[in-house]
C-alpha atoms as a PDB file:
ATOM      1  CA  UNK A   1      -4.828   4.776 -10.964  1.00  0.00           C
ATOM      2  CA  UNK A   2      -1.319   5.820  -9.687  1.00  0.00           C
ATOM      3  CA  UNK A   3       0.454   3.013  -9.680  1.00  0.00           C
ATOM      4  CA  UNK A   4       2.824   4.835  -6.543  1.00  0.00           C
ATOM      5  CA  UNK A   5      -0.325   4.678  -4.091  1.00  0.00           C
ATOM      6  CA  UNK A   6      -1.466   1.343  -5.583  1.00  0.00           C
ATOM      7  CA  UNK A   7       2.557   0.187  -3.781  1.00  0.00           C
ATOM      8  CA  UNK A   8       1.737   1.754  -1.102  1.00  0.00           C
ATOM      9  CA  UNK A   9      -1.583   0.600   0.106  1.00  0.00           C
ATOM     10  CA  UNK A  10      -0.501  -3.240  -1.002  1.00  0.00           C
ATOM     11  CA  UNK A  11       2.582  -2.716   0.732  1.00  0.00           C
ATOM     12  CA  UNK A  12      -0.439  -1.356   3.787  1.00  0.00           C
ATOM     13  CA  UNK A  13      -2.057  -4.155   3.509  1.00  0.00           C
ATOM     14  CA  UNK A  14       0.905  -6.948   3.652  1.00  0.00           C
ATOM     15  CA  UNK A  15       2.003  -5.143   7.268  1.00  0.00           C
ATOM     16  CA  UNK A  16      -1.336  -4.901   8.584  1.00  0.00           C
ATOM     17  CA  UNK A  17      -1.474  -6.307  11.963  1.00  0.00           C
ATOM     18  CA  UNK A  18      -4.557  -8.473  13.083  1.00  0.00           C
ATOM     19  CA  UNK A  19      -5.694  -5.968  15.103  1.00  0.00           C
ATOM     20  CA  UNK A  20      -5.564  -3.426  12.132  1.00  0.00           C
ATOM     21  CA  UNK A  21      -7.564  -6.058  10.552  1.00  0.00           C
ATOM     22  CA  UNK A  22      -9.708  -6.249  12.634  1.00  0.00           C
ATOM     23  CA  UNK A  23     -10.329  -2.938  12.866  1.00  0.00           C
ATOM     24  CA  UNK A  24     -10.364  -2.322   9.227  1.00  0.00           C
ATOM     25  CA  UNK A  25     -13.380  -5.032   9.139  1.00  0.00           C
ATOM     26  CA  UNK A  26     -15.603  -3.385  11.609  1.00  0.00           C
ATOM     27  CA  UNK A  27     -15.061  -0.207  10.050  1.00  0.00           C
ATOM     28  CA  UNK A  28     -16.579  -1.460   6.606  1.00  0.00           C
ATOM     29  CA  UNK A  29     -19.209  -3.811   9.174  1.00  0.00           C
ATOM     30  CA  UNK A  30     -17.237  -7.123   8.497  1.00  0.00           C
ATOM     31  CA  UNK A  31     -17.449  -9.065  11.866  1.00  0.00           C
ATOM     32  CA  UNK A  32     -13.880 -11.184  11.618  1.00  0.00           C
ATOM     33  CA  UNK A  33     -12.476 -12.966  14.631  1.00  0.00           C
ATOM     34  CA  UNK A  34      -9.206 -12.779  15.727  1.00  0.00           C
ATOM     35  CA  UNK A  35      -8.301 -16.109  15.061  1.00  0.00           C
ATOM     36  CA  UNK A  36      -9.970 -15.243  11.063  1.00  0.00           C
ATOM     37  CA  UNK A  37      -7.572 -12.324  10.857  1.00  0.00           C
ATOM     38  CA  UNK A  38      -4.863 -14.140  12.162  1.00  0.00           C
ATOM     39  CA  UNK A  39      -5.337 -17.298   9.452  1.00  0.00           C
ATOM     40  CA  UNK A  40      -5.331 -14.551   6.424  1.00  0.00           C
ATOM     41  CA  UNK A  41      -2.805 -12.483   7.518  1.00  0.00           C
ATOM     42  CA  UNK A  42      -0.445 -15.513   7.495  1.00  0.00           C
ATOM     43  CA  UNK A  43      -0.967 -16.105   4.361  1.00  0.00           C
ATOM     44  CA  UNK A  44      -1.200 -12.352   2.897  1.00  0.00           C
ATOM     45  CA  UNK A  45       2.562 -12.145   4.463  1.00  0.00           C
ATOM     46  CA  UNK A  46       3.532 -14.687   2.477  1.00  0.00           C
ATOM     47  CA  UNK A  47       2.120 -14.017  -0.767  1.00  0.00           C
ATOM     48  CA  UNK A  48       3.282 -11.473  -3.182  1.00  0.00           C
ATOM     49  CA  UNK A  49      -0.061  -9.599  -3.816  1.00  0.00           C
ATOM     50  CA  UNK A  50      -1.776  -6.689  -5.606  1.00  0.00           C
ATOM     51  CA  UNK A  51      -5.259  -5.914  -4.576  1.00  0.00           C
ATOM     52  CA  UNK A  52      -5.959  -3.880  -7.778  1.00  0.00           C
ATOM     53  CA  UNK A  53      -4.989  -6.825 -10.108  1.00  0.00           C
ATOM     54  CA  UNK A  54      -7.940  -9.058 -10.575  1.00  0.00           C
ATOM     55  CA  UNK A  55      -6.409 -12.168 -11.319  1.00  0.00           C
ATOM     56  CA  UNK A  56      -4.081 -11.992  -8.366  1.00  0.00           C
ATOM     57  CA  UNK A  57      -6.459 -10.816  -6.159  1.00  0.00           C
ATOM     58  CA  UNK A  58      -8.642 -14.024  -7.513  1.00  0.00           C
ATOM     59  CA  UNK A  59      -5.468 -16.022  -6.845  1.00  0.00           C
ATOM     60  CA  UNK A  60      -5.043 -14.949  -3.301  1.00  0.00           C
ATOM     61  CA  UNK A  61      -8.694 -15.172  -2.617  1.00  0.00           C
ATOM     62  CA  UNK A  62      -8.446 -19.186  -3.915  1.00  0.00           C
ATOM     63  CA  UNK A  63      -5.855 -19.591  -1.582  1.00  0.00           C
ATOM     64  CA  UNK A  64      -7.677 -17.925   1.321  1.00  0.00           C
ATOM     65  CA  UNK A  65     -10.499 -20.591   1.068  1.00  0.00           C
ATOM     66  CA  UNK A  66      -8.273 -23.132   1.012  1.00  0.00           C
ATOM     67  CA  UNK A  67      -6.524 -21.924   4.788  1.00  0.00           C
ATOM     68  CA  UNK A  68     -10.146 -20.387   6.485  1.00  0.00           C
ATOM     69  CA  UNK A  69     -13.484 -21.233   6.655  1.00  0.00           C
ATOM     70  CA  UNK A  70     -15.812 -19.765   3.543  1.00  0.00           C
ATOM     71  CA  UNK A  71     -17.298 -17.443   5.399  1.00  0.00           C
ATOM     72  CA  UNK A  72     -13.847 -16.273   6.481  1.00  0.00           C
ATOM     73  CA  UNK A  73     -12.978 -16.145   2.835  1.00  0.00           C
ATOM     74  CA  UNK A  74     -15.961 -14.296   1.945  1.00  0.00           C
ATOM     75  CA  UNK A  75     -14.861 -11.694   4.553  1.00  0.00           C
ATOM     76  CA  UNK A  76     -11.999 -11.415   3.287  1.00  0.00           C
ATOM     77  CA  UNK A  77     -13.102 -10.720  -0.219  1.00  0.00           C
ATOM     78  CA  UNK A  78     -15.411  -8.191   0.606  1.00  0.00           C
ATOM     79  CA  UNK A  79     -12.710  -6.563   2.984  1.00  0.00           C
ATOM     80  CA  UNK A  80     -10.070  -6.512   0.263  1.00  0.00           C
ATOM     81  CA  UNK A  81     -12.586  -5.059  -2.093  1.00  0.00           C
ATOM     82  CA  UNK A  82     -13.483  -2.261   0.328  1.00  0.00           C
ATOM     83  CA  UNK A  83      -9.513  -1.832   0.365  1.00  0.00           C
ATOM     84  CA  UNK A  84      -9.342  -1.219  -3.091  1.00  0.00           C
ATOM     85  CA  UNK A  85     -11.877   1.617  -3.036  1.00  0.00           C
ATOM     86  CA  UNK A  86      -9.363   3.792  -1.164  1.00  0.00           C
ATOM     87  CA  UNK A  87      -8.079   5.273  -4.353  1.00  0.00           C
END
Protein backbone atom coordinates (compact mmCIF):
# COMPACT_ATOMS: atom_id res chain seq x y z
CA UNK A 1 0.00 0.00 0.00
CA UNK A 2 1.32 3.61 -0.51
CA UNK A 3 2.48 4.52 2.47
CA UNK A 4 1.63 8.59 1.25
CA UNK A 5 -2.28 7.79 1.30
CA UNK A 6 -1.88 5.47 4.32
CA UNK A 7 -0.61 9.47 6.10
CA UNK A 8 -3.19 10.81 4.73
CA UNK A 9 -6.26 8.93 5.62
CA UNK A 10 -4.70 8.44 9.42
CA UNK A 11 -4.01 11.95 9.43
CA UNK A 12 -8.30 11.86 8.06
CA UNK A 13 -9.13 10.04 10.61
CA UNK A 14 -7.30 11.93 13.72
CA UNK A 15 -9.33 15.36 12.43
CA UNK A 16 -12.51 13.74 11.95
CA UNK A 17 -15.16 15.60 13.67
CA UNK A 18 -18.01 13.68 15.57
CA UNK A 19 -20.29 14.50 13.18
CA UNK A 20 -17.96 13.07 10.38
CA UNK A 21 -18.06 10.16 12.59
CA UNK A 22 -21.03 9.86 12.75
CA UNK A 23 -21.63 10.05 9.43
CA UNK A 24 -18.89 7.77 8.45
CA UNK A 25 -20.78 5.04 10.78
CA UNK A 26 -24.11 5.21 9.15
CA UNK A 27 -22.59 5.10 5.91
CA UNK A 28 -20.96 1.55 6.63
CA UNK A 29 -24.61 0.88 8.92
CA UNK A 30 -22.80 1.42 12.35
CA UNK A 31 -25.49 3.13 14.59
CA UNK A 32 -22.96 5.33 17.06
CA UNK A 33 -24.33 8.05 19.28
CA UNK A 34 -23.03 11.24 19.58
CA UNK A 35 -21.92 10.98 22.90
CA UNK A 36 -19.98 7.29 21.45
CA UNK A 37 -18.27 9.40 18.82
CA UNK A 38 -17.49 11.99 21.05
CA UNK A 39 -15.73 9.41 23.84
CA UNK A 40 -13.44 7.89 20.82
CA UNK A 41 -12.63 10.80 19.17
CA UNK A 42 -11.06 12.09 22.43
CA UNK A 43 -9.02 9.60 22.63
CA UNK A 44 -8.08 9.05 18.75
CA UNK A 45 -6.82 12.91 19.13
CA UNK A 46 -4.67 11.97 21.55
CA UNK A 47 -3.13 8.93 20.40
CA UNK A 48 -0.55 8.63 17.77
CA UNK A 49 -2.26 6.00 15.47
CA UNK A 50 -2.03 4.00 12.22
CA UNK A 51 -5.08 2.17 11.17
CA UNK A 52 -3.12 -0.11 8.75
CA UNK A 53 -0.71 -1.33 11.54
CA UNK A 54 -2.27 -4.18 13.36
CA UNK A 55 -0.69 -3.98 16.53
CA UNK A 56 -1.42 -0.31 16.92
CA UNK A 57 -4.65 -0.49 15.72
CA UNK A 58 -5.03 -3.49 18.50
CA UNK A 59 -3.46 -0.98 20.91
CA UNK A 60 -5.87 1.78 20.25
CA UNK A 61 -8.77 -0.55 20.13
CA UNK A 62 -7.61 -1.81 24.00
CA UNK A 63 -7.69 1.57 24.92
CA UNK A 64 -11.08 2.33 23.37
CA UNK A 65 -12.72 -0.35 25.66
CA UNK A 66 -11.22 0.89 28.42
CA UNK A 67 -12.95 4.82 27.80
CA UNK A 68 -16.60 3.43 26.05
CA UNK A 69 -18.90 0.91 26.53
CA UNK A 70 -18.06 -2.62 24.50
CA UNK A 71 -20.45 -2.19 22.23
CA UNK A 72 -19.03 1.28 21.57
CA UNK A 73 -15.69 -0.40 21.17
CA UNK A 74 -16.97 -2.93 18.91
CA UNK A 75 -18.24 -0.03 16.73
CA UNK A 76 -15.42 1.34 16.65
CA UNK A 77 -13.48 -1.64 15.48
CA UNK A 78 -15.62 -2.45 12.80
CA UNK A 79 -15.67 1.35 11.74
CA UNK A 80 -11.89 1.58 11.71
CA UNK A 81 -11.75 -1.60 9.75
CA UNK A 82 -14.18 -0.29 7.13
CA UNK A 83 -11.62 2.78 7.16
CA UNK A 84 -8.89 0.77 6.22
CA UNK A 85 -10.59 -0.66 3.14
CA UNK A 86 -10.38 2.76 1.46
CA UNK A 87 -7.13 1.89 -0.18
Amino acid sequence: MNPFLQTLVNQKVKQLTTQELIQYANQYDISISKKEAENILSLVKKEQINIYDEAKLNKLLDKIRNIVSADAANKAEKLLTQLQSIL
